[in-house]
C-alpha atoms as a PDB file:
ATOM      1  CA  UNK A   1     102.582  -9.128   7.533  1.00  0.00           C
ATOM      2  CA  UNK A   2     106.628  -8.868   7.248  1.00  0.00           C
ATOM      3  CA  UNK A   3     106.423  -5.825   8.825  1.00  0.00           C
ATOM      4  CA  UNK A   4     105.026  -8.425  11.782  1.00  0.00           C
ATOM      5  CA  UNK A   5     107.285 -11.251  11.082  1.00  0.00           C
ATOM      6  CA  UNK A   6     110.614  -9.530  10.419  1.00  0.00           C
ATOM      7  CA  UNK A   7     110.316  -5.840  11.001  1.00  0.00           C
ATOM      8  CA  UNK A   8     111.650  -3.227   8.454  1.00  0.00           C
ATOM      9  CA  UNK A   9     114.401  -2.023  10.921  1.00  0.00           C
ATOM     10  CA  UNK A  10     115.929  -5.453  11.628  1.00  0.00           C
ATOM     11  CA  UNK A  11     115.694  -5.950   7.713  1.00  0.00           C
ATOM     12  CA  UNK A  12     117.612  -3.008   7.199  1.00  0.00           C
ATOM     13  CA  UNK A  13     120.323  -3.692  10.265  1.00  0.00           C
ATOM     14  CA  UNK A  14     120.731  -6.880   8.452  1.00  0.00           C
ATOM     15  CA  UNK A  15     121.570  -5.637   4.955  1.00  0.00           C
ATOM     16  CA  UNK A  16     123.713  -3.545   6.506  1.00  0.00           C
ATOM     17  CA  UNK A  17     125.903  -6.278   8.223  1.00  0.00           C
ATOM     18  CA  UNK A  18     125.862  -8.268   5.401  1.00  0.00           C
ATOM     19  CA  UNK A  19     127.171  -5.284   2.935  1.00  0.00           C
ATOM     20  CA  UNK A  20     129.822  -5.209   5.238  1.00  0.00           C
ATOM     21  CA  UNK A  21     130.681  -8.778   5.345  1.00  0.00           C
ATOM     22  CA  UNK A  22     130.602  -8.574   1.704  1.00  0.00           C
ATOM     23  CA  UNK A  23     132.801  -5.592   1.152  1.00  0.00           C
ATOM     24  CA  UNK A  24     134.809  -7.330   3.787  1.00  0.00           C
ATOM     25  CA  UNK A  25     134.982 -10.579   1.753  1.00  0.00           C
ATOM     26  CA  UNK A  26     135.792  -7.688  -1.717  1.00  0.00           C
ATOM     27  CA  UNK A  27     138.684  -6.936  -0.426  1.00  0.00           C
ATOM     28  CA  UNK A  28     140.245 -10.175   0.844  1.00  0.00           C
ATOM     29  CA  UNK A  29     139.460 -11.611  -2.516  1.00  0.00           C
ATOM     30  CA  UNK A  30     141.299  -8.503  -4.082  1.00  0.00           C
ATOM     31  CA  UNK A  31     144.320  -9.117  -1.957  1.00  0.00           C
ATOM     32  CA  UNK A  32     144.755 -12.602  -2.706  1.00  0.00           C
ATOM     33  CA  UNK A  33     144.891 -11.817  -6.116  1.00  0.00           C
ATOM     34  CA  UNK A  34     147.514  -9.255  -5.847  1.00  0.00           C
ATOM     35  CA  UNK A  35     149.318 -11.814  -3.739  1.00  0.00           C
ATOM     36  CA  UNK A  36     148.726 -14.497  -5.346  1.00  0.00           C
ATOM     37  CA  UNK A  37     149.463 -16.537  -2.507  1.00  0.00           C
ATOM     38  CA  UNK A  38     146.330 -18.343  -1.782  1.00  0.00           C
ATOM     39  CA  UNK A  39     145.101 -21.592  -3.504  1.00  0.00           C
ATOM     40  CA  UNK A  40     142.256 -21.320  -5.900  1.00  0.00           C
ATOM     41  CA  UNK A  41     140.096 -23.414  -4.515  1.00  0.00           C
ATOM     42  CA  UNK A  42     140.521 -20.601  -1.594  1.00  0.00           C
ATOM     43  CA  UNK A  43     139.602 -17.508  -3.965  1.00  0.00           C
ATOM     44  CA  UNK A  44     136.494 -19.400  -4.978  1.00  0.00           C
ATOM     45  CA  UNK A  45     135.297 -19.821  -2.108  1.00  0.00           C
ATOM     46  CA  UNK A  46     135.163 -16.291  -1.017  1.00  0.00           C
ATOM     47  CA  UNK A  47     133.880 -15.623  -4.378  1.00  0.00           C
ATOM     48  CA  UNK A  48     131.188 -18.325  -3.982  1.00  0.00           C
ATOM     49  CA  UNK A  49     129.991 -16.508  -0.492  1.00  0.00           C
ATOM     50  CA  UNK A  50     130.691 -13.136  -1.751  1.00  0.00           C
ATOM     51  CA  UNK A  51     127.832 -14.219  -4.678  1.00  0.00           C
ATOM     52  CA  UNK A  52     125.721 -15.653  -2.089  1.00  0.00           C
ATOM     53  CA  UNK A  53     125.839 -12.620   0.022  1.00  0.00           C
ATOM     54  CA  UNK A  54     124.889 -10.592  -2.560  1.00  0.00           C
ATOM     55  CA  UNK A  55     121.762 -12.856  -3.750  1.00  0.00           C
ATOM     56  CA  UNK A  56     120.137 -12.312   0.175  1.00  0.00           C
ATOM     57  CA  UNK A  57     120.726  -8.483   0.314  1.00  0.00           C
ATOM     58  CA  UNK A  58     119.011  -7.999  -3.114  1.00  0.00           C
ATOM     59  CA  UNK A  59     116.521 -10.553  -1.389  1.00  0.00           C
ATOM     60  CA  UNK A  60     116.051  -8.537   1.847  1.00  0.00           C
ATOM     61  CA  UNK A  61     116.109  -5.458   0.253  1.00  0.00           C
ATOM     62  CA  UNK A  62     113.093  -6.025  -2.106  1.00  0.00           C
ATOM     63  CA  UNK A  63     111.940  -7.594   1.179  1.00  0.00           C
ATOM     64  CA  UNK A  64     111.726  -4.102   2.736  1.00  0.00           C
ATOM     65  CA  UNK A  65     110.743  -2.706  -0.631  1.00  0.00           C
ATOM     66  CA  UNK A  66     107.500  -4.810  -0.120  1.00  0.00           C
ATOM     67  CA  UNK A  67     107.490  -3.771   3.498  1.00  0.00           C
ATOM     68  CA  UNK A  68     107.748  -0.538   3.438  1.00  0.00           C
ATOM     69  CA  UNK A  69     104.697  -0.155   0.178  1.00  0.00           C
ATOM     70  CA  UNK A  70     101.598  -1.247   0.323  1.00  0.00           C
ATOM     71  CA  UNK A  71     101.766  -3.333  -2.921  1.00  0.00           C
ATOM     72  CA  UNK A  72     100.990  -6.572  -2.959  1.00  0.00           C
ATOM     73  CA  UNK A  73     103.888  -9.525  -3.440  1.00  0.00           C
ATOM     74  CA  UNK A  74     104.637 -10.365  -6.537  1.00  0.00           C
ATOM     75  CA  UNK A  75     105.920 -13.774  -7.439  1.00  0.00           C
ATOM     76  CA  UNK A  76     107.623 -15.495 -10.545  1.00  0.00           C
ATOM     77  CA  UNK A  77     104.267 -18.413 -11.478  1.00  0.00           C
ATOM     78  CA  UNK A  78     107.427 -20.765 -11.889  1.00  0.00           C
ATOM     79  CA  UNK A  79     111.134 -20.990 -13.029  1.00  0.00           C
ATOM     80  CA  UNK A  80     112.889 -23.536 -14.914  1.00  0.00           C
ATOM     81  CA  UNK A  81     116.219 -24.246 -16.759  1.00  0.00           C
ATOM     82  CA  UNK A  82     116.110 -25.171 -20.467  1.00  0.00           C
ATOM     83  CA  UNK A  83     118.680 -26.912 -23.079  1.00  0.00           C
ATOM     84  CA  UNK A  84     119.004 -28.399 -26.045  1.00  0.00           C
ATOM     85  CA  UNK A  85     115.481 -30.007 -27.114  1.00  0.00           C
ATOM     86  CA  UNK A  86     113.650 -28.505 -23.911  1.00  0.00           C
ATOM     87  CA  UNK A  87     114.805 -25.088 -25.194  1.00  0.00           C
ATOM     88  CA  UNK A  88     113.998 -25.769 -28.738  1.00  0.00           C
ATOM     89  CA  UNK A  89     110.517 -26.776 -27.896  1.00  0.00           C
ATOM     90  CA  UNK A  90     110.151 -23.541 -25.407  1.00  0.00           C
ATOM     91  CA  UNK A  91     111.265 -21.220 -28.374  1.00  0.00           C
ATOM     92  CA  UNK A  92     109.470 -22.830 -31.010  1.00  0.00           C
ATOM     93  CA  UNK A  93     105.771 -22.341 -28.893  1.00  0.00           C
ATOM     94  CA  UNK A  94     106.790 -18.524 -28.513  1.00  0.00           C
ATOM     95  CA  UNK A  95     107.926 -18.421 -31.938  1.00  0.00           C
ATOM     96  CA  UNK A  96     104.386 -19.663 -32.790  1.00  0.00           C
ATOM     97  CA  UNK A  97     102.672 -16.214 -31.136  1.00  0.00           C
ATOM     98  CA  UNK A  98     101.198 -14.501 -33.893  1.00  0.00           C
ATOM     99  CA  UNK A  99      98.792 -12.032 -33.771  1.00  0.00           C
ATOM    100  CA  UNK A 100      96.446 -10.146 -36.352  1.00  0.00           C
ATOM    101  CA  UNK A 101      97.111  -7.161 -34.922  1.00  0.00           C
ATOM    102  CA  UNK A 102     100.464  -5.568 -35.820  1.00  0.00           C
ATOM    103  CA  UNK A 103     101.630  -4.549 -32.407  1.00  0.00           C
ATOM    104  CA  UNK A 104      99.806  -7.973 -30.574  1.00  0.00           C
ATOM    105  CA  UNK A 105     102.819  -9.208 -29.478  1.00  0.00           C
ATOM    106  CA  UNK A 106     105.775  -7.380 -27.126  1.00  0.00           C
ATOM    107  CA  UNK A 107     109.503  -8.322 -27.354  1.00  0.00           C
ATOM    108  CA  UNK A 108     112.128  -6.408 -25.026  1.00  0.00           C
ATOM    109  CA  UNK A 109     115.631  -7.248 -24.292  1.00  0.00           C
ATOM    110  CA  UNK A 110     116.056  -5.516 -20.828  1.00  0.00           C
ATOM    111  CA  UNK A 111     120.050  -5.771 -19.652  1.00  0.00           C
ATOM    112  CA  UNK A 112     119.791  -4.689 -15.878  1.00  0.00           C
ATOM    113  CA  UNK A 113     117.134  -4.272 -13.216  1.00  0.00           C
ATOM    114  CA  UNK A 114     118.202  -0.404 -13.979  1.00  0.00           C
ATOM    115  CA  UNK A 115     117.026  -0.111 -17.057  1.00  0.00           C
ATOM    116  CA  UNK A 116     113.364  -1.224 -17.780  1.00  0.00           C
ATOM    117  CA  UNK A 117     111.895   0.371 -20.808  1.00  0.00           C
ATOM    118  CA  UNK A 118     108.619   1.648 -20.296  1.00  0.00           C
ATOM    119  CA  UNK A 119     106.818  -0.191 -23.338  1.00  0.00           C
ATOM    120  CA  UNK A 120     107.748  -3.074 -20.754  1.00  0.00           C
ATOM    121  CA  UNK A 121     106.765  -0.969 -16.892  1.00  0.00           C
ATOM    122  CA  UNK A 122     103.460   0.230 -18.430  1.00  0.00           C
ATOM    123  CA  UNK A 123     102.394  -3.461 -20.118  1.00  0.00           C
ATOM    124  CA  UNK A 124     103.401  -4.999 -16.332  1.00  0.00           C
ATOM    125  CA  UNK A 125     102.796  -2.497 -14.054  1.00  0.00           C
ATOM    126  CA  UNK A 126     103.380  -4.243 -10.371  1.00  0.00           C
ATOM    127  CA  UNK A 127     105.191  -7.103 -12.001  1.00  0.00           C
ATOM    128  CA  UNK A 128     107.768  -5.251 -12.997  1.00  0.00           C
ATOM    129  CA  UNK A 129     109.628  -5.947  -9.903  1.00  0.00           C
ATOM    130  CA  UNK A 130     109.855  -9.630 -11.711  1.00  0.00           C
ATOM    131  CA  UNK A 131     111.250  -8.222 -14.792  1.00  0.00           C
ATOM    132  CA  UNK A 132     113.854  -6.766 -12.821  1.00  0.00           C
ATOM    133  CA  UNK A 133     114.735  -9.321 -10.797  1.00  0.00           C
ATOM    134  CA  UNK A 134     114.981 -11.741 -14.501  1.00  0.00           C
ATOM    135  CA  UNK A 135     117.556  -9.411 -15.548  1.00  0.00           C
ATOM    136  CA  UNK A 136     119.393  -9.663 -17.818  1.00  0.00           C
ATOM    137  CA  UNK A 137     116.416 -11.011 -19.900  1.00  0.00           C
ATOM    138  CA  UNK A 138     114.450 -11.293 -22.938  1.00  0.00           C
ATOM    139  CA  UNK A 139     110.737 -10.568 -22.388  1.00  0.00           C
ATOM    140  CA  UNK A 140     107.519 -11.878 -24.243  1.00  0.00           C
ATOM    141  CA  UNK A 141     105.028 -10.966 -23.733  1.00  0.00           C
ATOM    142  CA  UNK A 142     100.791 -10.367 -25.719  1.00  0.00           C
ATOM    143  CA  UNK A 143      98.072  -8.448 -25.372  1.00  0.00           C
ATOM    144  CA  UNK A 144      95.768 -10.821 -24.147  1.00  0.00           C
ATOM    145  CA  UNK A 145      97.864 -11.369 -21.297  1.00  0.00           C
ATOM    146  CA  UNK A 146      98.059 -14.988 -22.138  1.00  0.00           C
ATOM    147  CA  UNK A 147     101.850 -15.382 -22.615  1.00  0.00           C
ATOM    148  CA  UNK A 148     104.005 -13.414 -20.127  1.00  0.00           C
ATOM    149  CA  UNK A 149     107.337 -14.795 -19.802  1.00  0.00           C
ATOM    150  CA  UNK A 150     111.508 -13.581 -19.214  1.00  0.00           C
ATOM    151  CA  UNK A 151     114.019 -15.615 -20.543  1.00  0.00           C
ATOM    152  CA  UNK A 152     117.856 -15.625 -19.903  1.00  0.00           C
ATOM    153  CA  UNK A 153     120.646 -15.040 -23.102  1.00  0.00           C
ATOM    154  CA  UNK A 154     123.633 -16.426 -23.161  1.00  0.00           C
ATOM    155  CA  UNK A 155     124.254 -14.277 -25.942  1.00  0.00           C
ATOM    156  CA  UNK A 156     122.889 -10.882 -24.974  1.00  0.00           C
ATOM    157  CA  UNK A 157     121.413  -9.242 -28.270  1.00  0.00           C
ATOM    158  CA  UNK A 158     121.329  -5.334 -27.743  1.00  0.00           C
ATOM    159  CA  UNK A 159     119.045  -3.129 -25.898  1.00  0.00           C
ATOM    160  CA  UNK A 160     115.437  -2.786 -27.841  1.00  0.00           C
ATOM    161  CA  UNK A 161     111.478  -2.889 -26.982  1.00  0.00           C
ATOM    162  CA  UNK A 162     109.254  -3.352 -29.437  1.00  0.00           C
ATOM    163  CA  UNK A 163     105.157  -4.461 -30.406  1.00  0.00           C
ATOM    164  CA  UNK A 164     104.560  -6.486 -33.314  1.00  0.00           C
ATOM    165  CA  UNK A 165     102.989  -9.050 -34.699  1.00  0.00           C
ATOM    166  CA  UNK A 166     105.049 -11.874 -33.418  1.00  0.00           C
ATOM    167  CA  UNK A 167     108.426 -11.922 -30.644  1.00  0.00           C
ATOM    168  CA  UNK A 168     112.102 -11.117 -31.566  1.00  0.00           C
ATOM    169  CA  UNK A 169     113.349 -14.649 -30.927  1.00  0.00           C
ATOM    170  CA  UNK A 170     116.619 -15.075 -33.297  1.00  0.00           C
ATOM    171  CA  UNK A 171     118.363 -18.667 -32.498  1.00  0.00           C
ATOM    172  CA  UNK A 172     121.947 -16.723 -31.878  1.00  0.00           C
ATOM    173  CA  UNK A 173     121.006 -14.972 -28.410  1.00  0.00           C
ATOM    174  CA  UNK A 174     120.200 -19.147 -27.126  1.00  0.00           C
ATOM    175  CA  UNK A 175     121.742 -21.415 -28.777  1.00  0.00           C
ATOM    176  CA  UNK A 176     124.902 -22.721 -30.394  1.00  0.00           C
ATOM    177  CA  UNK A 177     125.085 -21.444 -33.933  1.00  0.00           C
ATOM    178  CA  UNK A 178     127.562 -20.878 -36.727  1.00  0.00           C
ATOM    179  CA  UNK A 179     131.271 -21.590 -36.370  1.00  0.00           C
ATOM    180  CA  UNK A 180     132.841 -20.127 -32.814  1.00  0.00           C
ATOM    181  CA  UNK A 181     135.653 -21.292 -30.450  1.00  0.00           C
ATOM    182  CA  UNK A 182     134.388 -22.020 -26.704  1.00  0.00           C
ATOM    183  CA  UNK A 183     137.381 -21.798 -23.662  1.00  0.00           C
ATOM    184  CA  UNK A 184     136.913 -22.357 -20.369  1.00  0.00           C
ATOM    185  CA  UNK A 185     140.394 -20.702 -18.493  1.00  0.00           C
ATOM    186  CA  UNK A 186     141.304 -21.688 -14.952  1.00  0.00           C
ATOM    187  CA  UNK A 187     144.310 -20.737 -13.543  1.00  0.00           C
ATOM    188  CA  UNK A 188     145.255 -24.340 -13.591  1.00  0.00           C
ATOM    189  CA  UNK A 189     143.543 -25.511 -16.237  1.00  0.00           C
ATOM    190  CA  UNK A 190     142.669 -24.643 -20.291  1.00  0.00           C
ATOM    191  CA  UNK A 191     140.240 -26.056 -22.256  1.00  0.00           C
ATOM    192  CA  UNK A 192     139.127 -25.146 -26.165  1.00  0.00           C
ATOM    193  CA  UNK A 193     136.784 -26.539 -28.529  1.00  0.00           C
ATOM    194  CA  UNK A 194     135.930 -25.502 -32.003  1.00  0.00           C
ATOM    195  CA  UNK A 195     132.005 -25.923 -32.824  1.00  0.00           C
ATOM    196  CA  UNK A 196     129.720 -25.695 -35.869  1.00  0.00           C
ATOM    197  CA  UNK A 197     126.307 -25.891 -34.050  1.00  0.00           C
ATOM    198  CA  UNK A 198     126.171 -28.245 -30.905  1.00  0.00           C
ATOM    199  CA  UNK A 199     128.927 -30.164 -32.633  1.00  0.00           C
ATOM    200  CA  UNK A 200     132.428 -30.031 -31.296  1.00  0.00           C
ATOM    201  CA  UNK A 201     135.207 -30.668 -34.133  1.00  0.00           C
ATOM    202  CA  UNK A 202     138.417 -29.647 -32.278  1.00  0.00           C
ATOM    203  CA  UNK A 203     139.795 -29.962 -29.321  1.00  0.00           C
ATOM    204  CA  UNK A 204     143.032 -28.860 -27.238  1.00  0.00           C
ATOM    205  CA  UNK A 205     143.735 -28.503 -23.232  1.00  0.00           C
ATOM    206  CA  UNK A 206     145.849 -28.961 -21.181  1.00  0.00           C
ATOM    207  CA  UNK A 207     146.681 -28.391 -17.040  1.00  0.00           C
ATOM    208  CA  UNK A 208     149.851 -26.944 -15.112  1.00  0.00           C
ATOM    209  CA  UNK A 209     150.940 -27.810 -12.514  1.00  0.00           C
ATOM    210  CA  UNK A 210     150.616 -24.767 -10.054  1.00  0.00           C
ATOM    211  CA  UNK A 211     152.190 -25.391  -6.308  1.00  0.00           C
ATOM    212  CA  UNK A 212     148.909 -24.943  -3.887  1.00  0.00           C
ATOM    213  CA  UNK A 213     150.224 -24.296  -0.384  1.00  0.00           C
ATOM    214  CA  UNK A 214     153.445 -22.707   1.137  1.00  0.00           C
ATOM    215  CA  UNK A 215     155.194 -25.546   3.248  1.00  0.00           C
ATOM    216  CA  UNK A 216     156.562 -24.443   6.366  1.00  0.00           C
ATOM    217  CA  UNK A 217     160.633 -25.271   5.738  1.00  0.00           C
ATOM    218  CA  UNK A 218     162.257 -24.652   2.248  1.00  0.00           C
ATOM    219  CA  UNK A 219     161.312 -21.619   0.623  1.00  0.00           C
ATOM    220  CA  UNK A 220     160.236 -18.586   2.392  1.00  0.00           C
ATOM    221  CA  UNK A 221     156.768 -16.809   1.756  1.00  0.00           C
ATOM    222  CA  UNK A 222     157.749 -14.241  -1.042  1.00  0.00           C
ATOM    223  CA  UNK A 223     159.793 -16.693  -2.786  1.00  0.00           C
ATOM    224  CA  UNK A 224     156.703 -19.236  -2.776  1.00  0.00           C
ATOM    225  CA  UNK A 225     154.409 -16.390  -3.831  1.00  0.00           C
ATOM    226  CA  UNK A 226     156.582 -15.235  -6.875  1.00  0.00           C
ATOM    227  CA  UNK A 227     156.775 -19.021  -7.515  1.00  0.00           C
ATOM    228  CA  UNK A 228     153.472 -19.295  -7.619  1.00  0.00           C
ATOM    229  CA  UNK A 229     152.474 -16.222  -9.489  1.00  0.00           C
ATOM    230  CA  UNK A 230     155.198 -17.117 -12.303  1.00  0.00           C
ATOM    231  CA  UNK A 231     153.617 -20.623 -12.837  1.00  0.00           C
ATOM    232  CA  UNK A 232     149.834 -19.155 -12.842  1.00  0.00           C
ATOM    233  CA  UNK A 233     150.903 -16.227 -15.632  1.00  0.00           C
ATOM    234  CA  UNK A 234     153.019 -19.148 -17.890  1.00  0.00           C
ATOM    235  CA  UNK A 235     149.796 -20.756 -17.472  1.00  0.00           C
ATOM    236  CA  UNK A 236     147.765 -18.169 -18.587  1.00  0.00           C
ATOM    237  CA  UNK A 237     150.117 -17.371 -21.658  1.00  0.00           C
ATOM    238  CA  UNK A 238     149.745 -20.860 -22.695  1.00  0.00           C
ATOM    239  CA  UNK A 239     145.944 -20.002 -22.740  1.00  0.00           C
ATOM    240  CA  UNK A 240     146.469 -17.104 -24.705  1.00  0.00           C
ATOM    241  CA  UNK A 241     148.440 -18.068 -27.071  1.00  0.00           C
ATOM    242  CA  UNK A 242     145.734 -21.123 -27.883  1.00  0.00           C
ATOM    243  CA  UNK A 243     142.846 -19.133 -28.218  1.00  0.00           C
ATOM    244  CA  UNK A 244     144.713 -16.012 -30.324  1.00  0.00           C
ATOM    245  CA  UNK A 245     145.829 -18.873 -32.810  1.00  0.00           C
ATOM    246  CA  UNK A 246     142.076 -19.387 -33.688  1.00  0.00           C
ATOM    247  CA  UNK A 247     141.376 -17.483 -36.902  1.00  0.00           C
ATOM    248  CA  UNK A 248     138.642 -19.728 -38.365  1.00  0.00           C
ATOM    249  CA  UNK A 249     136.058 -18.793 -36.004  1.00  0.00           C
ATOM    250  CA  UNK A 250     133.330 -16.581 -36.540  1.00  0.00           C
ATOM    251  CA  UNK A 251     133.244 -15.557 -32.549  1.00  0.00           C
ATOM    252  CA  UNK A 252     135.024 -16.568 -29.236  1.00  0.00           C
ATOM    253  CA  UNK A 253     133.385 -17.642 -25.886  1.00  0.00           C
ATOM    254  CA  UNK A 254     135.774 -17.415 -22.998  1.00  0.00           C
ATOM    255  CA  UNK A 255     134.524 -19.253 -19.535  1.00  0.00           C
ATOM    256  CA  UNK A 256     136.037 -19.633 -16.321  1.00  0.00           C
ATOM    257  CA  UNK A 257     136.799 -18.455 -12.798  1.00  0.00           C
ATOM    258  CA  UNK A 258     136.843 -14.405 -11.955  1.00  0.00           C
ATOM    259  CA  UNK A 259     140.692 -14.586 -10.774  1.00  0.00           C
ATOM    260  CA  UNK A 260     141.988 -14.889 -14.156  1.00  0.00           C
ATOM    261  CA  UNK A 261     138.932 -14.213 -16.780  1.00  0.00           C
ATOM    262  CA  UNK A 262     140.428 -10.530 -17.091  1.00  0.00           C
ATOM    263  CA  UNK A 263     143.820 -11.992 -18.512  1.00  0.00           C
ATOM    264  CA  UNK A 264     141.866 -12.928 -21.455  1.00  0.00           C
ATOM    265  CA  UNK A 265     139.222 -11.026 -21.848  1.00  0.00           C
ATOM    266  CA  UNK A 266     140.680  -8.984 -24.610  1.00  0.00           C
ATOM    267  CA  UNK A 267     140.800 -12.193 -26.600  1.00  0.00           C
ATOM    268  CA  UNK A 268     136.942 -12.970 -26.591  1.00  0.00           C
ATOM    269  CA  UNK A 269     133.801 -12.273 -27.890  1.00  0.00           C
ATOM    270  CA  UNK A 270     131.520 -12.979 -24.962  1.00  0.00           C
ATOM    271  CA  UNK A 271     132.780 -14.333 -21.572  1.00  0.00           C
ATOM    272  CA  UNK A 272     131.024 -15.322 -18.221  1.00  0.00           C
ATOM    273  CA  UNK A 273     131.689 -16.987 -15.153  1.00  0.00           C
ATOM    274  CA  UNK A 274     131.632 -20.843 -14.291  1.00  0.00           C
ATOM    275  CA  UNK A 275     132.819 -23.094 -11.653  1.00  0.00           C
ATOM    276  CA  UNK A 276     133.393 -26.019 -14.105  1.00  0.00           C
ATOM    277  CA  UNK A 277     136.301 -28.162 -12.723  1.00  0.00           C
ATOM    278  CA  UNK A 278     138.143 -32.115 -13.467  1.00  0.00           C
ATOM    279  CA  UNK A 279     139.962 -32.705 -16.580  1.00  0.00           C
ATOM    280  CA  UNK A 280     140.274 -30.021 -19.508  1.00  0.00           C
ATOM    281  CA  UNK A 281     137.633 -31.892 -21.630  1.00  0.00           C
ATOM    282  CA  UNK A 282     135.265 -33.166 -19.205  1.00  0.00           C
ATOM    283  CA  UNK A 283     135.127 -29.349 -17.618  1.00  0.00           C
ATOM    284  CA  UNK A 284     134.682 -28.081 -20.884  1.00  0.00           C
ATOM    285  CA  UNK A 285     132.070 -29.854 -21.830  1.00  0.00           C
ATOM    286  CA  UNK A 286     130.401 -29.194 -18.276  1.00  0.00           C
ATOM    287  CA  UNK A 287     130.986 -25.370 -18.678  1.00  0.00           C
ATOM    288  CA  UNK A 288     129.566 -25.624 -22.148  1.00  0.00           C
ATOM    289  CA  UNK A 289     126.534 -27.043 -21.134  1.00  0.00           C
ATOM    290  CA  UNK A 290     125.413 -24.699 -18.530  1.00  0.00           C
ATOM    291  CA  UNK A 291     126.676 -21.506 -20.794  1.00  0.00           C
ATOM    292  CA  UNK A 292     123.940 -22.756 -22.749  1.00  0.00           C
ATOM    293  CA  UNK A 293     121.106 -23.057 -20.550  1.00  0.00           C
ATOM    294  CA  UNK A 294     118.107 -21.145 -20.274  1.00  0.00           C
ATOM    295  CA  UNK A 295     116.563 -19.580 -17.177  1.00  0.00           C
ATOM    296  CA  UNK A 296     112.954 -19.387 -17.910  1.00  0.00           C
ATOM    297  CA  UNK A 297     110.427 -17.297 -16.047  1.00  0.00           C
ATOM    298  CA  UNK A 298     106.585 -17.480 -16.152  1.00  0.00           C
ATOM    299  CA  UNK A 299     105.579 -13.428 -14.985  1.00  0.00           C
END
């Protein structure tokens, strides 16, 4: 039927045009950052589409995957996000699988479509694909075939498969435990909070002011851009020096846009990418939230 509706050489002519566009986009996005001389709002754009891009030709290419087997499509039975009591409620009903049989129940921790362990390919077979697509993802699944599900980490435990009795579901892979520091880094803005649990018990951020565009009169082009790359790395050493002061934590999260996540990255624990913006706490508190959610999939 796609082979009908779409064809698998138009498929393919597509992906190709749209790898280009997004090694196209690749480099652009690497140049501004050596330049420096685009706004950020600019860089995350081209981000933002590079992402999309990306997302439609691992789309089309399972597309003509599909296309060019005979297997039958495969689809997720539903996805949903989960937080705070939703999640606790979805963990606690898995956490509730038990099974007389001592390897009733099967718990992987698969980190890339690359690198499905076969405990998890033989117990799926065809829906594999899913688990692939889910990744990075915990997996839970029993031998009755009644619960079959892939759920997202924020903190990703290491690799491991495993049957037993009941799932591998430890509170620290989803949600906020212990004492850490959380950041979210911008190149214009910084943002920390100290947490026990969900609960937030410091707090420091501030914004810079960072000059956006290069008017036409005054300065010339490479004075703006050193300008402007000398007020982005202050900036950032501001945000360094806040998070390396933090010696009462037992981990540190670092958030924030891709342009200047790799000036800190030495400095953290975990980090990830968010588009969080506004003022230092409100963005924090935004980027907190959705670090924490929970993409769940029904296989």
């Amino acid at each position: 039927m796609i082979d009908r509706l779409l064809g698998r050489a138009e498929l393919k002519e597509r992906i190709q045009t749209l790898e280009e566009e997004k090694r196209h986009l690749e480099r652009r996005a690497a140049a501004e950052e050596d330049r420096r001389s685009e706004a950020a709002a600019d860089r995350q754009r081209a981000e933002a589409q590079v992402n999309r891009l990306e997302d439609r030709v691992e789309s089309l290419e399972d597309r003509v995957e599909r296309a060019e087997s005979d297997e039958e499509t495969v689809e997720f039975r539903r996805v949903s996000d989960a937080t705070e009591g939703r999640l606790a409620d979805v963990l606690g009903r898995l956490r509730g699988i038990e099974s007389a049989d001592p390897e009733g129940v099967l718990t992987a921790f698969v980190p890339d479509a690359d690198a499905v362990p076969a405990r998890v390919s033989d117990w799926f077979g065809d829906r594999t694909r899913l688990v692939r697509r889910a990744a990075p993802t915990v997996v839970v699944a029993d031998d009755t075939g009644a619960v079959s599900v892939a759920l997202s980490t924020p903190i990703e435990p290491e690799p491991f498969d495993r049957w037993a009795a009941a799932p591998r579901l430890p509170d620290a892979w989803f949600r906020p435990t212990g004492r850490f520091a959380f950041a979210l880094v911008r190149s214009d803005t910084f943002a920390r909070g100290t947490y026990e649990g969900t609960d937030r018990v410091d707090f420091e951020g501030f914004t810079s002011d960072i000059t956006e565009a290069h008017s036409k009169g005054g300065f010339s082009q490479g004075r703006f851009e050193r300008r402007r790359a000398g007020q982005i790395d202050d900036h950032l050493g501001r945000a360094r020096d806040a998070i390396a002061a933090l010696d009462d934590v037992d981990r540190t999260i670092v958030v924030g846009e891709r342009s200047v996540l790799g000036e800190v990255r030495d400095l953290a624990d975990v980090t990830d990418l968010t588009d969080a913006t506004g003022a230092p706490e409100a963005a924090l508190d935004d980027a907190f939230q959705d670090f924490w959610t929970v993409r769940v999939h029904a296989l």
